[in-house]
N, C-alpha and C. Protein backbone atom coordinates (compact mmCIF):
# COMPACT_ATOMS: atom_id res chain seq x y z
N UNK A 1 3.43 10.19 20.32
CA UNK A 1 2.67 11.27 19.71
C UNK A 1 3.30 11.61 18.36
N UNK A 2 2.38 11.71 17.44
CA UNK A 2 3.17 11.76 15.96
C UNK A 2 2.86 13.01 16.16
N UNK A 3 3.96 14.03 15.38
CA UNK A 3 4.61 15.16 15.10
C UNK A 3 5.23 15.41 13.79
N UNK A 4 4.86 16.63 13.22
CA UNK A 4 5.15 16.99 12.22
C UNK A 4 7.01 17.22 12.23
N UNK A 5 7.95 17.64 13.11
CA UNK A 5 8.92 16.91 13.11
C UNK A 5 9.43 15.39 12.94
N UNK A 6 8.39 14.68 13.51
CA UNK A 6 8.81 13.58 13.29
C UNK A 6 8.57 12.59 11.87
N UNK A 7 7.59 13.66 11.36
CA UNK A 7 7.55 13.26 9.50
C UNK A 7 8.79 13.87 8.78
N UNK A 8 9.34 14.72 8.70
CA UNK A 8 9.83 15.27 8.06
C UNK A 8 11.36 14.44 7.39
N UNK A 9 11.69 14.43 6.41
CA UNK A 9 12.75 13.88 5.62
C UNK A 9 13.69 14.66 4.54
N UNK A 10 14.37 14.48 4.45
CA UNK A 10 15.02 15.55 3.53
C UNK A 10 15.01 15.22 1.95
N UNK A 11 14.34 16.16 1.42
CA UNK A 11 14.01 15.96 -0.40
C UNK A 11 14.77 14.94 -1.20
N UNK A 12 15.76 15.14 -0.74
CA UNK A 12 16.87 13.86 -1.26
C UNK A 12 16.41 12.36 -1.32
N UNK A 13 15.96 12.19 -0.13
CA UNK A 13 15.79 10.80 0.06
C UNK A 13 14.52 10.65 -0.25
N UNK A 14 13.36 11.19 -0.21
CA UNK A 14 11.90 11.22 -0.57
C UNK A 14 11.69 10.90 -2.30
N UNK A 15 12.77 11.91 -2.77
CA UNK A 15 13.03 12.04 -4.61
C UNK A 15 13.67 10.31 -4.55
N UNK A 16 14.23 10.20 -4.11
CA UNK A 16 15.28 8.74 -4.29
C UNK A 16 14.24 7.59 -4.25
N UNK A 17 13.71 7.79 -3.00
CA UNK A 17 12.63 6.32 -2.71
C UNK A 17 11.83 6.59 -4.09
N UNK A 18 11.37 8.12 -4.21
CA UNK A 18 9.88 7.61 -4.91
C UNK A 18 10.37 7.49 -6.32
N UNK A 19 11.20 7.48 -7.08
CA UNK A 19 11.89 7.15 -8.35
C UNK A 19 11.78 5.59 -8.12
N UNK A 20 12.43 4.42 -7.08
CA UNK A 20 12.47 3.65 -6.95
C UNK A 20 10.81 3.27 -6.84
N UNK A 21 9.86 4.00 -6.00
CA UNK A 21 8.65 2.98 -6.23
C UNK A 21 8.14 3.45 -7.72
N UNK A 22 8.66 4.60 -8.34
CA UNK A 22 8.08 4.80 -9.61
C UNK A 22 8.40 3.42 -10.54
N UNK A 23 9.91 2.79 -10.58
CA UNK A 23 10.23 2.20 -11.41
C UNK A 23 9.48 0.75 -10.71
N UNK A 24 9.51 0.39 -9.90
CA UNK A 24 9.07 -0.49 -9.52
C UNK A 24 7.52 -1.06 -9.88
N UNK A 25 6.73 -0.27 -9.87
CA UNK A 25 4.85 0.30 -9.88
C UNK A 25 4.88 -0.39 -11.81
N UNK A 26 6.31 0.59 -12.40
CA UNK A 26 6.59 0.14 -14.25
C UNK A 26 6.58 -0.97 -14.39
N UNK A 27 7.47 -1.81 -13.45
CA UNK A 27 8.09 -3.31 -13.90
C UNK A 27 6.78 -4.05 -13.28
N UNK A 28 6.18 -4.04 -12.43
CA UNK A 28 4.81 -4.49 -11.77
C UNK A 28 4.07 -4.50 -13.14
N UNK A 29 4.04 -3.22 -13.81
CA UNK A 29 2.27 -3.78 -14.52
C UNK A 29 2.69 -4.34 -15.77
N UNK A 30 4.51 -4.65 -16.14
CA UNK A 30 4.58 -5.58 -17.16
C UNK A 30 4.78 -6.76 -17.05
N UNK A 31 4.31 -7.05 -15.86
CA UNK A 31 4.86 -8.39 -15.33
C UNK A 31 6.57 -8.57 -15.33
N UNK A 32 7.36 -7.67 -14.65
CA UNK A 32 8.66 -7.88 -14.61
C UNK A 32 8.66 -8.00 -13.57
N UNK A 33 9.44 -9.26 -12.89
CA UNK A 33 9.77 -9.49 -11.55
C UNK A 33 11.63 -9.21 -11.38
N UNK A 34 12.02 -8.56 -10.37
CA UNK A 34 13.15 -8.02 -9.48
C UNK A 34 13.29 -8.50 -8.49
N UNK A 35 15.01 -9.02 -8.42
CA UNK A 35 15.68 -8.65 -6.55
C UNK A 35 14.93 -7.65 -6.01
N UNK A 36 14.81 -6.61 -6.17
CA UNK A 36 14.10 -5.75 -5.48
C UNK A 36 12.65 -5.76 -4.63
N UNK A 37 12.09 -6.64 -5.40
CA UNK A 37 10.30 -6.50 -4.16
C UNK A 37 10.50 -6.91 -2.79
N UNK A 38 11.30 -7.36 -2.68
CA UNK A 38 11.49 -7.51 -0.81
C UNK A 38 12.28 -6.32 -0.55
N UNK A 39 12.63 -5.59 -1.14
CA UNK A 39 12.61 -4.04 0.24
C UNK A 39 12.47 -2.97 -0.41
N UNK A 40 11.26 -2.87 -1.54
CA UNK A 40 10.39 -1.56 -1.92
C UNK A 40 9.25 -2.57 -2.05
N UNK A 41 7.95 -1.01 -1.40
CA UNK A 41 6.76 -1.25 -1.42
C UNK A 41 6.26 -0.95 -3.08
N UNK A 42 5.11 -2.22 -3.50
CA UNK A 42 4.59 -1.28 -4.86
C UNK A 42 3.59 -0.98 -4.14
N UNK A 43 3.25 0.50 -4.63
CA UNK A 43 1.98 1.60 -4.73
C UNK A 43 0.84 0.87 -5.61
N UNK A 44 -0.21 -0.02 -5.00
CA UNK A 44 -1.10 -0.43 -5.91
C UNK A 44 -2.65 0.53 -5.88
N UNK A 45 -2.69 1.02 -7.35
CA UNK A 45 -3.94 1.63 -7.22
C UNK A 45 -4.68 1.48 -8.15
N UNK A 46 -6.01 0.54 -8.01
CA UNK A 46 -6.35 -0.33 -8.43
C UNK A 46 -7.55 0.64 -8.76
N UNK A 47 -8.40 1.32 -8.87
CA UNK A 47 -9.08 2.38 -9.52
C UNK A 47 -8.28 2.94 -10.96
N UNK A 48 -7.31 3.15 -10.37
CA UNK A 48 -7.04 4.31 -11.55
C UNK A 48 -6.57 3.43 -12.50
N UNK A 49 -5.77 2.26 -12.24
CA UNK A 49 -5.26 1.40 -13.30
C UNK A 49 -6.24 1.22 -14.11
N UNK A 50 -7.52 0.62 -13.60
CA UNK A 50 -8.63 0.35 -14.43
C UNK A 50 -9.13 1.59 -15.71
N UNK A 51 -9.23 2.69 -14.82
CA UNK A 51 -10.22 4.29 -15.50
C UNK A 51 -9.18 4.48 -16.33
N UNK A 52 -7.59 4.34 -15.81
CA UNK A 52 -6.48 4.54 -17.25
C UNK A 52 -6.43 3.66 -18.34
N UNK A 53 -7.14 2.49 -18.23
CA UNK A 53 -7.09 1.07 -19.48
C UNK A 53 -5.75 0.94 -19.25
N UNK A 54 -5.15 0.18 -17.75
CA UNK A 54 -3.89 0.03 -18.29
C UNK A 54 -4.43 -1.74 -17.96
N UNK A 55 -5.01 -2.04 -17.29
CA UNK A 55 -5.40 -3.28 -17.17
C UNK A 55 -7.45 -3.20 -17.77
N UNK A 56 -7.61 -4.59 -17.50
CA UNK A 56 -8.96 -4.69 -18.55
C UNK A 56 -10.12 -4.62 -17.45
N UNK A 57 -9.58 -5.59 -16.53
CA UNK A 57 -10.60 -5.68 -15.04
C UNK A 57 -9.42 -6.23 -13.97
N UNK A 58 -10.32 -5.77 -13.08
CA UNK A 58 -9.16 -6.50 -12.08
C UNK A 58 -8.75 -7.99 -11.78
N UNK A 59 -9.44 -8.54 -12.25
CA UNK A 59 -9.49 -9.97 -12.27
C UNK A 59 -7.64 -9.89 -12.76
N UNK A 60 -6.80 -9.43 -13.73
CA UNK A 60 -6.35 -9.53 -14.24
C UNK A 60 -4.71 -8.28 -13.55
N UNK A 61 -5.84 -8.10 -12.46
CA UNK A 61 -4.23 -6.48 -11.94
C UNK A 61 -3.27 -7.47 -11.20
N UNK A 62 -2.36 -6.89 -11.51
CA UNK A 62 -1.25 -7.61 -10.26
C UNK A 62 -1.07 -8.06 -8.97
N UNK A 63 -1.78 -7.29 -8.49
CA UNK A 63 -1.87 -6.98 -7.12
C UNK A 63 -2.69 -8.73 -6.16
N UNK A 64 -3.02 -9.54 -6.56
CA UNK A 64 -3.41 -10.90 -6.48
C UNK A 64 -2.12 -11.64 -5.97
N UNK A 65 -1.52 -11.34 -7.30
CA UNK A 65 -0.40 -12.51 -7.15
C UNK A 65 0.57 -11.76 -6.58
N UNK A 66 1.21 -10.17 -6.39
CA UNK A 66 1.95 -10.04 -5.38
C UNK A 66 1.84 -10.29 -3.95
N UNK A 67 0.49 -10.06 -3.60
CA UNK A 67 0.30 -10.30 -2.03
C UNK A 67 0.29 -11.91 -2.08
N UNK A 68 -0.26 -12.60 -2.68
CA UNK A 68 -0.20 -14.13 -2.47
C UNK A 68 1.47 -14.08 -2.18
N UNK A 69 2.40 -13.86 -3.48
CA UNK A 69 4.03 -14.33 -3.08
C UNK A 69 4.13 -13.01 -1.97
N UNK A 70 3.61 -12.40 -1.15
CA UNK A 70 3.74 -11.37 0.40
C UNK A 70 4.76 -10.39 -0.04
N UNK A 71 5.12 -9.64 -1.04
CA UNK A 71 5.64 -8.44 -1.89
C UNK A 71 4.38 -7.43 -0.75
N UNK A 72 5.77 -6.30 -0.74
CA UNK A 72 5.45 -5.35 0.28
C UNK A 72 4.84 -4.33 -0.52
N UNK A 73 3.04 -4.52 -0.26
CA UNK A 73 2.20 -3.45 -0.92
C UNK A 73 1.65 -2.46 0.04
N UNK A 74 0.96 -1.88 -1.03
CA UNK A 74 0.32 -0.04 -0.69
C UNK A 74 -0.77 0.00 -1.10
N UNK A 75 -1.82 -0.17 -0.65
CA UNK A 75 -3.28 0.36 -1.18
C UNK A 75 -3.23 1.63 -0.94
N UNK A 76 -3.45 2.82 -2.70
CA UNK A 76 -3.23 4.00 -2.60
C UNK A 76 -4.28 4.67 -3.11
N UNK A 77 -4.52 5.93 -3.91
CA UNK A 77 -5.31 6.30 -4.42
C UNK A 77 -4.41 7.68 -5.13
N UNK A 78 -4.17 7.89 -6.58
CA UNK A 78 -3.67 8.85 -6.73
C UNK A 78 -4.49 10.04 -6.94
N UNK A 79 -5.50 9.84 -7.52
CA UNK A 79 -6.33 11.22 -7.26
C UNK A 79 -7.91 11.53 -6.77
N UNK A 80 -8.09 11.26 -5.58
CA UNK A 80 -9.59 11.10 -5.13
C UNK A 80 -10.55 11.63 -5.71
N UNK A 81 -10.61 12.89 -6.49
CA UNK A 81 -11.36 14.06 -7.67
C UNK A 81 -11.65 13.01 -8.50
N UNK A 82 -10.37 12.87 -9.65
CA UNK A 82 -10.28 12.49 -10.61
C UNK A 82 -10.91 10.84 -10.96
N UNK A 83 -10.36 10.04 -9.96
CA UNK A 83 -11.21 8.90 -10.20
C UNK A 83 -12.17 8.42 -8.92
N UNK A 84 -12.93 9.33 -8.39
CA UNK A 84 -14.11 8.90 -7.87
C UNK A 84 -14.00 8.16 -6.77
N UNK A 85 -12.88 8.16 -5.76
CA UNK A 85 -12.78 7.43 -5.04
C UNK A 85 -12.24 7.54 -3.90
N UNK A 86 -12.02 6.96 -2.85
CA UNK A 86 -11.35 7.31 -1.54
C UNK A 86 -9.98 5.66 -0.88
N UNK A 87 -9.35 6.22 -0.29
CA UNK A 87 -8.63 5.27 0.53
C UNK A 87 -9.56 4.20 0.88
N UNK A 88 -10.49 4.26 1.67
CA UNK A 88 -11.39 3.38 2.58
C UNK A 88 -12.37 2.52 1.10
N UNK A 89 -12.32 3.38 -0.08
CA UNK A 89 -12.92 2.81 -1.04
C UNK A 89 -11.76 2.00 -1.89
N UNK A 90 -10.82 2.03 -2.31
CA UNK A 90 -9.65 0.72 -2.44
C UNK A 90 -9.55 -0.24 -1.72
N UNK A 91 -9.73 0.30 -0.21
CA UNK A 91 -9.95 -1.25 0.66
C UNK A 91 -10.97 -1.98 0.79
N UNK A 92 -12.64 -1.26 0.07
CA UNK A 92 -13.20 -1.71 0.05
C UNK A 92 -13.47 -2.90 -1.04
N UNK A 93 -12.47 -2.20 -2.14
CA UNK A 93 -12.90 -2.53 -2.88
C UNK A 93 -11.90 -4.15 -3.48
N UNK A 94 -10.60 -4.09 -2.98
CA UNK A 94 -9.96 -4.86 -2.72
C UNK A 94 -10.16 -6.26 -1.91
N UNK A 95 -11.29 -5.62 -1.02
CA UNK A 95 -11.73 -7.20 -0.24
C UNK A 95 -12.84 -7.75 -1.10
N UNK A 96 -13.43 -6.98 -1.93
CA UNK A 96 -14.34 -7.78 -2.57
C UNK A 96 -13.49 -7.80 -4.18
N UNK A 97 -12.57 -7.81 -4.48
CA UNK A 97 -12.08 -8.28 -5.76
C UNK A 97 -11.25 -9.35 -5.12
N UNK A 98 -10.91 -9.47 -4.54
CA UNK A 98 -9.78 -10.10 -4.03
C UNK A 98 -9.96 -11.33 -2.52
N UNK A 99 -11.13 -11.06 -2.06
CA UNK A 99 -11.46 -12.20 -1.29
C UNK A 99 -10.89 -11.63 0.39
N UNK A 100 -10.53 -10.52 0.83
CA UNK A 100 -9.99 -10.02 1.72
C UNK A 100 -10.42 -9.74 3.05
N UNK A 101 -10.46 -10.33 3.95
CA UNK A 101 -11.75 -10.47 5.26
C UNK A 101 -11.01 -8.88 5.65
N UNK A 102 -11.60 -8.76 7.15
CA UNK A 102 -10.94 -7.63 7.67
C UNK A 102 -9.78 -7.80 8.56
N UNK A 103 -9.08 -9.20 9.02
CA UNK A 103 -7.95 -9.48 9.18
C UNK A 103 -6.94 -9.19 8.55
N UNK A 104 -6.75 -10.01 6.94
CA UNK A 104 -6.03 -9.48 6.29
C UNK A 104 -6.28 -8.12 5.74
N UNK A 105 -7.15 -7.28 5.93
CA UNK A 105 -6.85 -5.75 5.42
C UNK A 105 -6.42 -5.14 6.69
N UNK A 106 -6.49 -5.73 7.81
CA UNK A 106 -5.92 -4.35 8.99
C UNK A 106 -4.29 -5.15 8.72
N UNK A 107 -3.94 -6.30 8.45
CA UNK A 107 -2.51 -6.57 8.39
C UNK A 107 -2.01 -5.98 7.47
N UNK A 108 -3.02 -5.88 5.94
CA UNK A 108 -1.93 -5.27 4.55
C UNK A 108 -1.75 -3.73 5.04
N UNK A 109 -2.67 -3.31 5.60
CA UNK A 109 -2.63 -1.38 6.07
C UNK A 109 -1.05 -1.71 7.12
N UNK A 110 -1.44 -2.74 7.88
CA UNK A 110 -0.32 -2.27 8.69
C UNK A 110 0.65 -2.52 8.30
N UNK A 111 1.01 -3.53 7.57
CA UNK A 111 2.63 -3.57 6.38
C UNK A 111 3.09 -2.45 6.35
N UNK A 112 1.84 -1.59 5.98
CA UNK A 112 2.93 -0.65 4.60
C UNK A 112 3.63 0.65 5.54
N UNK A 113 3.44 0.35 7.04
CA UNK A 113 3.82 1.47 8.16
C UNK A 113 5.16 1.65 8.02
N UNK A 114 5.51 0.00 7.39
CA UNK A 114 7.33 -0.24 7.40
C UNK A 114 7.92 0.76 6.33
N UNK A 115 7.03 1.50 5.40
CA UNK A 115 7.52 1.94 4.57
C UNK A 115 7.18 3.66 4.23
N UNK A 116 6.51 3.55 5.49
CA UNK A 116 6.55 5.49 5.64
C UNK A 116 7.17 6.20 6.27
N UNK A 117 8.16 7.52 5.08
CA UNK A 117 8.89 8.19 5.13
C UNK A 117 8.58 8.65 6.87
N UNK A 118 9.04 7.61 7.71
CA UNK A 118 9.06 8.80 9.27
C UNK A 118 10.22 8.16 9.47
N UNK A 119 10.48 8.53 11.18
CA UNK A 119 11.37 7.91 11.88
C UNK A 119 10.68 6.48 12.63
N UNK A 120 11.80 5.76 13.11
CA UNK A 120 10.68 4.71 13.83
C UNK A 120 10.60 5.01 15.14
N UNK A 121 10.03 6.24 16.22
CA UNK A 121 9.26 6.22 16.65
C UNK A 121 7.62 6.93 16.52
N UNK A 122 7.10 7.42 15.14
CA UNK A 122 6.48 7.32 14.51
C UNK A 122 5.68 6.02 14.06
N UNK A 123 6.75 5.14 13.67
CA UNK A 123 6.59 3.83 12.93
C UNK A 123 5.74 2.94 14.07
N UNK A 124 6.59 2.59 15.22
CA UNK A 124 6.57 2.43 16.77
C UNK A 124 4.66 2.59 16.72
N UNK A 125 4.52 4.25 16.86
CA UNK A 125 3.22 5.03 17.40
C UNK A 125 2.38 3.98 15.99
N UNK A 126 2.68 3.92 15.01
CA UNK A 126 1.67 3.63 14.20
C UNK A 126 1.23 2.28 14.26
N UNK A 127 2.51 1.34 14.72
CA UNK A 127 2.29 0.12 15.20
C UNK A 127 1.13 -0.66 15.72
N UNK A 128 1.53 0.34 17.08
CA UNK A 128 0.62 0.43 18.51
C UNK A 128 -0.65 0.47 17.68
N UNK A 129 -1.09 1.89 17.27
CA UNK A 129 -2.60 2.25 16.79
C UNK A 129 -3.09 0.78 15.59
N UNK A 130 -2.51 0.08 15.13
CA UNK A 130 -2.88 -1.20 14.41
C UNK A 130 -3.05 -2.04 15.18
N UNK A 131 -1.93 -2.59 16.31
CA UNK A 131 -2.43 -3.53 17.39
C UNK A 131 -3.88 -3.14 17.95
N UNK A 132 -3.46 -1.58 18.26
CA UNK A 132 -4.91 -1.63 19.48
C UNK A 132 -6.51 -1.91 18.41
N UNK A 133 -6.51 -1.38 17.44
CA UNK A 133 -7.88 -1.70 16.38
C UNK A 133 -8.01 -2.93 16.56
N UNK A 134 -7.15 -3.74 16.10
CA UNK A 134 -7.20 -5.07 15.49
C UNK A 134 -7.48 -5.74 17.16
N UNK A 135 -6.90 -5.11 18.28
CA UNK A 135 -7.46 -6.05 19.48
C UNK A 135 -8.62 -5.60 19.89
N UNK A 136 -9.27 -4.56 19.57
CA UNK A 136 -10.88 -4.05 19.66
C UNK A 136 -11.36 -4.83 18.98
N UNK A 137 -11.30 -5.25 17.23
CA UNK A 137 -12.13 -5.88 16.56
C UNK A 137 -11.66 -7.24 16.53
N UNK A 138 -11.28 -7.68 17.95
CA UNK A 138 -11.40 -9.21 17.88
C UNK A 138 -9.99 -10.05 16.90
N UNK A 139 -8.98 -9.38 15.97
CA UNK A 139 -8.61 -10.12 14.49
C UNK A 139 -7.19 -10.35 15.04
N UNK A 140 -6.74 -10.22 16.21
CA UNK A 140 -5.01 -10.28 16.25
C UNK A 140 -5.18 -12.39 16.62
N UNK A 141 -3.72 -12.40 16.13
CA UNK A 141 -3.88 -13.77 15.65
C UNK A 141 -3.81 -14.65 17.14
């Protein structure tokens, strides 16, 4: 049972990680590759990159060739208001830029469990709830 105790983290370490995916998300959209992408997630948010002109189309976002080399991503959304969009609409929109059945999108969602601020029996609970979808809709391997 997830519990709001069992989210909780202390500011310290929340400020620490997210400096690290901040710098990380930087070196991503200049094409700088790091030791680091095997144990920080990048935050890819593939709406807003576009509505900001930091990329031209997506044909061209990063986010292709990190999941091809399996770099631990985040389909995010930083401001649902502001650019018109929702969670469920990045994933939508990701399988059709990107070629993404619904196998590989219940696997990339479930990646990124490894990388939320809980404890792991949280992590554990969130697990489970990915197995059990993915064995309803037929996709576990």
């Amino acid at each position: 049972m997830l519990t709001y105790s069992h989210l909780q983290r202390s500011s310290t370490e929340i400020v620490r990680r997210n400096l690290w995916k901040t710098y990380l998300c930087i070196f991503a959209s200049r094409g700088i590759k790091t030791n680091l992408w095997s144990s920080y997630v990048v935050e890819i948010c593939l709406t807003s990159n576009i509505r900001t002109n930091t990329i031209s189309s997506l044909d061209v976002h990063h986010f292709a060739e990190q999941y091809e080399e399996k770099h631990p991503l985040s389909l995010c959304t930083d401001d649902v208001g502001v650019f018109s969009t929702s969670l469920s609409g990045k994933y939508k929109l990701a399988a059709s830029a990107f070629g993404l059945g619904k196998k590989e999108l219940i696997q990339l969602a479930k990646n990124e469990v490894e990388f939320v601020f809980a404890d792991n029996l949280v992590k554990r609970d969130l697990r489970e709830m990915f197995n059990s979808a993915a064995n309803k809709l037929d996709l576990l391997p």
